[in-house]
N, C-alpha and C. Protein backbone atom coordinates (compact mmCIF):
# COMPACT_ATOMS: atom_id res chain seq x y z
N UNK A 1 -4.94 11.17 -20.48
CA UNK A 1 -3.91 11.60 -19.56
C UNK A 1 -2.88 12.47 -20.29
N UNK A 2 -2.60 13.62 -19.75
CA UNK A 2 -1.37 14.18 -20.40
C UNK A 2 -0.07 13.81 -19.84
N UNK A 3 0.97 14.16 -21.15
CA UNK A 3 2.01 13.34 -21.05
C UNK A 3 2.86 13.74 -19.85
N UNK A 4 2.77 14.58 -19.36
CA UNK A 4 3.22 15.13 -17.91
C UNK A 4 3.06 13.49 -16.91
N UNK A 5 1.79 13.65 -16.75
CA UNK A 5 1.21 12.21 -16.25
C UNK A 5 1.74 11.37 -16.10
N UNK A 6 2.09 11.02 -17.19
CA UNK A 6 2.68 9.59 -17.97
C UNK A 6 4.35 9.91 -17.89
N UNK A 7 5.13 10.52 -17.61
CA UNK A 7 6.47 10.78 -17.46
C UNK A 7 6.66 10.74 -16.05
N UNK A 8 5.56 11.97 -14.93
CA UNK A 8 5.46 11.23 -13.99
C UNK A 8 5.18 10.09 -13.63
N UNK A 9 4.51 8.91 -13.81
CA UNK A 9 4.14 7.64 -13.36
C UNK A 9 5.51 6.55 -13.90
N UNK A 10 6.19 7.53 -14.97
CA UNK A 10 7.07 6.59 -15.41
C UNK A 10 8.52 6.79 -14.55
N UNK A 11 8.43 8.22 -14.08
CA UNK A 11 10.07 8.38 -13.12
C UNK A 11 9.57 7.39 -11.68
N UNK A 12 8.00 7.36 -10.99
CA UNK A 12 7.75 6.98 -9.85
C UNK A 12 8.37 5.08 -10.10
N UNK A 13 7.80 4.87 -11.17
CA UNK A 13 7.63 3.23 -11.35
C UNK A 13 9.15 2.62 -11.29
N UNK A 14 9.85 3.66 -12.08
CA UNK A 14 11.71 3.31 -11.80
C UNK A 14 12.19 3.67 -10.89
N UNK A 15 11.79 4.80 -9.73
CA UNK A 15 12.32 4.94 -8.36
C UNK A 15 11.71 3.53 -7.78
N UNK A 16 11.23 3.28 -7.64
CA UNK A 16 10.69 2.18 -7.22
C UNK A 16 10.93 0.87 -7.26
N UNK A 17 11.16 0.66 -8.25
CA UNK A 17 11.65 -0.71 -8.91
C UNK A 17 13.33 -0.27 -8.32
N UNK A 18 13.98 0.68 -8.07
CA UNK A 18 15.04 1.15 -7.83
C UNK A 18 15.10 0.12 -6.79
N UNK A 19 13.83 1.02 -5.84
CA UNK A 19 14.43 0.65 -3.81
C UNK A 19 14.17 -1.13 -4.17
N UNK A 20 13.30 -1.88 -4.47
CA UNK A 20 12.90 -3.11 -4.44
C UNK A 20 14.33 -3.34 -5.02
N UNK A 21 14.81 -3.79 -6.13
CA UNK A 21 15.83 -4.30 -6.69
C UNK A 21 17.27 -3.86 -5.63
N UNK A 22 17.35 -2.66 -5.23
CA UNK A 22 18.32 -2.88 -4.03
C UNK A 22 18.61 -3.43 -2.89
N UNK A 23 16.96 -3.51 -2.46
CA UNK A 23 17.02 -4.36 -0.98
C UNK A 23 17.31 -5.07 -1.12
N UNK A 24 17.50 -6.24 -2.24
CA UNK A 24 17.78 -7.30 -2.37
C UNK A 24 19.26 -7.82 -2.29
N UNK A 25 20.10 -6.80 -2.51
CA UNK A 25 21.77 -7.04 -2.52
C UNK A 25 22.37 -6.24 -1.84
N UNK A 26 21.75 -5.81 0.00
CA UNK A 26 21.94 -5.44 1.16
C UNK A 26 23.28 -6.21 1.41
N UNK A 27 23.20 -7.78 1.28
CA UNK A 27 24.07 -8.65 2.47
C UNK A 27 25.36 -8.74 1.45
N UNK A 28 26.04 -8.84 1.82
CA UNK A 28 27.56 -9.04 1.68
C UNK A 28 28.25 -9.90 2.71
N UNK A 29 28.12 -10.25 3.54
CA UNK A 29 28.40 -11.03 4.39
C UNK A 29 27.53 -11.46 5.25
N UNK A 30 27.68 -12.75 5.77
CA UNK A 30 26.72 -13.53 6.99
C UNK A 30 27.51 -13.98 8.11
N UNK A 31 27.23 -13.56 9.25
CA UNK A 31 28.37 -13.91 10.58
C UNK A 31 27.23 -14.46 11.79
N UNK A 32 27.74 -15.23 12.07
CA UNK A 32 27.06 -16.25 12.99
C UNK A 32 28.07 -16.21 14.59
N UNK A 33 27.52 -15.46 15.59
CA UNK A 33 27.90 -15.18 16.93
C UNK A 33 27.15 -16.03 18.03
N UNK A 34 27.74 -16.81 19.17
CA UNK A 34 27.44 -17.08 19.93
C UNK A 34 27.89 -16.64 21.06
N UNK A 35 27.29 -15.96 21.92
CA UNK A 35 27.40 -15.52 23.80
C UNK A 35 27.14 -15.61 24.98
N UNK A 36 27.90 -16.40 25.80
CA UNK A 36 27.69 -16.89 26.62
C UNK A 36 27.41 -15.65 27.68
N UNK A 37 26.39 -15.43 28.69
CA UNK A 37 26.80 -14.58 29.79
C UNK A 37 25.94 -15.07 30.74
N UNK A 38 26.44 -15.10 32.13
CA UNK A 38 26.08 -15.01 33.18
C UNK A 38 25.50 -16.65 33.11
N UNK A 39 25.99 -17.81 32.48
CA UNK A 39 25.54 -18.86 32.67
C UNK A 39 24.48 -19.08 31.39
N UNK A 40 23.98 -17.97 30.53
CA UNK A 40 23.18 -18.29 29.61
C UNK A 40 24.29 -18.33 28.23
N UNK A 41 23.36 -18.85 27.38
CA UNK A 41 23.99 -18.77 26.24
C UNK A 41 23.06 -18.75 24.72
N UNK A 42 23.38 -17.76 24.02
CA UNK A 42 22.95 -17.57 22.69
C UNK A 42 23.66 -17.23 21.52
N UNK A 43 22.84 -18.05 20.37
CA UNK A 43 23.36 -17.83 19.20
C UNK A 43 22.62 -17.12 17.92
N UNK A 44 23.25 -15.75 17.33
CA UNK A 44 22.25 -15.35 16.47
C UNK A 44 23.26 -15.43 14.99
N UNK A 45 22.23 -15.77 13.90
CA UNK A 45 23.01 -15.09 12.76
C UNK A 45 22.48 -14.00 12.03
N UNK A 46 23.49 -13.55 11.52
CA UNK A 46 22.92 -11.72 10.74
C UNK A 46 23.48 -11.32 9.40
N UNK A 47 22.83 -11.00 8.34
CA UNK A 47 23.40 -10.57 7.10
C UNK A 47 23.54 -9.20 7.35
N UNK A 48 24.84 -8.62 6.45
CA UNK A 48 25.13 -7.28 6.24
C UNK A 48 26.11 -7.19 5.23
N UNK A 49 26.49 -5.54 5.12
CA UNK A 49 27.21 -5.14 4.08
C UNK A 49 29.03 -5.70 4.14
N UNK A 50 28.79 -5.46 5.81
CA UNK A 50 30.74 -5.66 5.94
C UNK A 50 30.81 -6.36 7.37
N UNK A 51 31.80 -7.45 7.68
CA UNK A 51 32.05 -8.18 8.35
C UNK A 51 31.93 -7.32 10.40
N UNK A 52 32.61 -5.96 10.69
CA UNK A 52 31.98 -5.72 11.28
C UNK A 52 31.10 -5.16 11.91
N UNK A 53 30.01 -4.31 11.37
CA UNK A 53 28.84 -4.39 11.24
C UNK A 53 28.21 -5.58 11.36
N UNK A 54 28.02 -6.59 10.71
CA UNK A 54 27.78 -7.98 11.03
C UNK A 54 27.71 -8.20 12.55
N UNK A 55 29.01 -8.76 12.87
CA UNK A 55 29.33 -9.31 14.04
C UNK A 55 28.52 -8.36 14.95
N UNK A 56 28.88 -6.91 14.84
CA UNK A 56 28.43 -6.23 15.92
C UNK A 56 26.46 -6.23 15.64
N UNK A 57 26.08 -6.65 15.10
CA UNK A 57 24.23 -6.77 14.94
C UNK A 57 23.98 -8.23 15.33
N UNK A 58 25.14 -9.16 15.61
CA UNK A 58 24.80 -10.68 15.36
C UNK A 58 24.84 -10.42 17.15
N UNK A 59 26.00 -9.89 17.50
CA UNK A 59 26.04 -9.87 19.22
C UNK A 59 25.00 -9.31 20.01
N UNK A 60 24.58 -7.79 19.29
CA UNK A 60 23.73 -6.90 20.10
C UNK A 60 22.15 -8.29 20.02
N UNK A 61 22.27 -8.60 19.03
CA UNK A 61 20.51 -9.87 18.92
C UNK A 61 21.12 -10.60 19.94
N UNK A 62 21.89 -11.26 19.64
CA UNK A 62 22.44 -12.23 21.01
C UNK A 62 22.28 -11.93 22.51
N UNK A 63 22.66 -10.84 22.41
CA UNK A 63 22.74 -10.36 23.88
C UNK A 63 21.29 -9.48 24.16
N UNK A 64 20.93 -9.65 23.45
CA UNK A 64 19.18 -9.18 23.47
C UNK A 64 18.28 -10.06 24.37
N UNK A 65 18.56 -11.31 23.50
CA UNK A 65 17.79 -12.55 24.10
C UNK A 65 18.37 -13.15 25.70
N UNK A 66 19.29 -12.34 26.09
CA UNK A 66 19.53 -13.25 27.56
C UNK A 66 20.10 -11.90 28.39
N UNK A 67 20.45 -10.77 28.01
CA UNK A 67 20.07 -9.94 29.24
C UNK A 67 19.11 -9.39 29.35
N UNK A 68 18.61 -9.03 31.04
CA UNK A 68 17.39 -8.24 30.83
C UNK A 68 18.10 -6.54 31.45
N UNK A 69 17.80 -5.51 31.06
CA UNK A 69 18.14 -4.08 31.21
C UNK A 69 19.22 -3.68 30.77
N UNK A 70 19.54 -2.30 30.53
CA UNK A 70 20.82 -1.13 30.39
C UNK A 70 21.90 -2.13 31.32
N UNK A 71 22.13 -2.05 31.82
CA UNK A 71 23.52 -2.39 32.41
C UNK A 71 23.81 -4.26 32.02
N UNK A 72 22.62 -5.13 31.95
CA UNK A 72 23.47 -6.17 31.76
C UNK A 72 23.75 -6.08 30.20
N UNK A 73 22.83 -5.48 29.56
CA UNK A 73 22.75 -5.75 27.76
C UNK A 73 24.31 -4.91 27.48
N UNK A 74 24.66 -3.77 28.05
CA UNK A 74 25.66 -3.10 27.95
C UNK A 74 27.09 -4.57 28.28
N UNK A 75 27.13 -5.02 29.39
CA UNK A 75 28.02 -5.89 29.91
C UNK A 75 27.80 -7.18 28.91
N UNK A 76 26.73 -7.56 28.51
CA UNK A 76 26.86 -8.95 27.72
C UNK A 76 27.54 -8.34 26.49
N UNK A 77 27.30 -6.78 25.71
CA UNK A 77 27.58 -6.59 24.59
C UNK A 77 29.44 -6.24 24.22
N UNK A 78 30.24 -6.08 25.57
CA UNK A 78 31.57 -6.49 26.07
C UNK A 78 32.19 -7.13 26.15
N UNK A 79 31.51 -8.48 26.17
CA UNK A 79 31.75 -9.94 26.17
C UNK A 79 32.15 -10.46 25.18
N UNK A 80 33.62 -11.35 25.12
CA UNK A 80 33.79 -11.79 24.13
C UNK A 80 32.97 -12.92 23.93
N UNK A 81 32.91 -13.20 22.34
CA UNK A 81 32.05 -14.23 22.14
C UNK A 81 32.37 -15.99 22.10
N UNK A 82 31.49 -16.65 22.22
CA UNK A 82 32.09 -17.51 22.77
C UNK A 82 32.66 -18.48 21.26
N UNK A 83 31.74 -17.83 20.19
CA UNK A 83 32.07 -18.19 19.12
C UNK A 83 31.42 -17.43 18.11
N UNK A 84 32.20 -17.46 16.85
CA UNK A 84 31.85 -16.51 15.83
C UNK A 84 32.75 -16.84 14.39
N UNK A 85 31.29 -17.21 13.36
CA UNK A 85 32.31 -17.03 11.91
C UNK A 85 31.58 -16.06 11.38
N UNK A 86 32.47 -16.13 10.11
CA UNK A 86 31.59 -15.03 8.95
C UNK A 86 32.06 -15.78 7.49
N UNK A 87 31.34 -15.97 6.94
CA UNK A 87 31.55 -15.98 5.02
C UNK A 87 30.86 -14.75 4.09
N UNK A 88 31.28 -14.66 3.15
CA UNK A 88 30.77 -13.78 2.24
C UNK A 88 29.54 -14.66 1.38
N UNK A 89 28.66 -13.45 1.33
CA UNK A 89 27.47 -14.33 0.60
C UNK A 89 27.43 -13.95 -0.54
């Protein structure tokens, strides 16, 4: 193999090892939302970088699982929640 080769295989193997070793320290925070609507009620939890981002991915799952279409998922995602923490992970 010429060393071209081998310099390439060696920049690919550290981009790489790059993305793997980053995915791993995505979460910065964990927030746990519960939403009540229309008589239903759900609870999701969600890791992320910053508290709201969080909340707002923990609600939209929440409100995934108990409205059905555009207009109620829009109206459940309005809704205050009926409960919600967050800690840093």
């Amino acid at each position: 193999m010429k060393w071209t080769s081998w310099l390439g295989a060696a920049v690919l193997l550290g981009l790489v090892s790059f993305v793997v070793w980053s995915s791993f320290r995505i979460a910065g925070v964990r927030c746990e939302t519960c939403i009540e609507f229309e008589g239903r009620r759900a609870c999701r939890a969600v890791e992320g970088a910053n508290e709201e981002e969080t909340l707002t991915a923990a609600r939209t799952n929440a409100c995934a699982l108990i409205a059905s279409g555009v207009t109620q998922t829009m109206a459940c995602q309005r809704t205050p929640p009926a409960s919600s923490s967050c800690r840093a992970e």
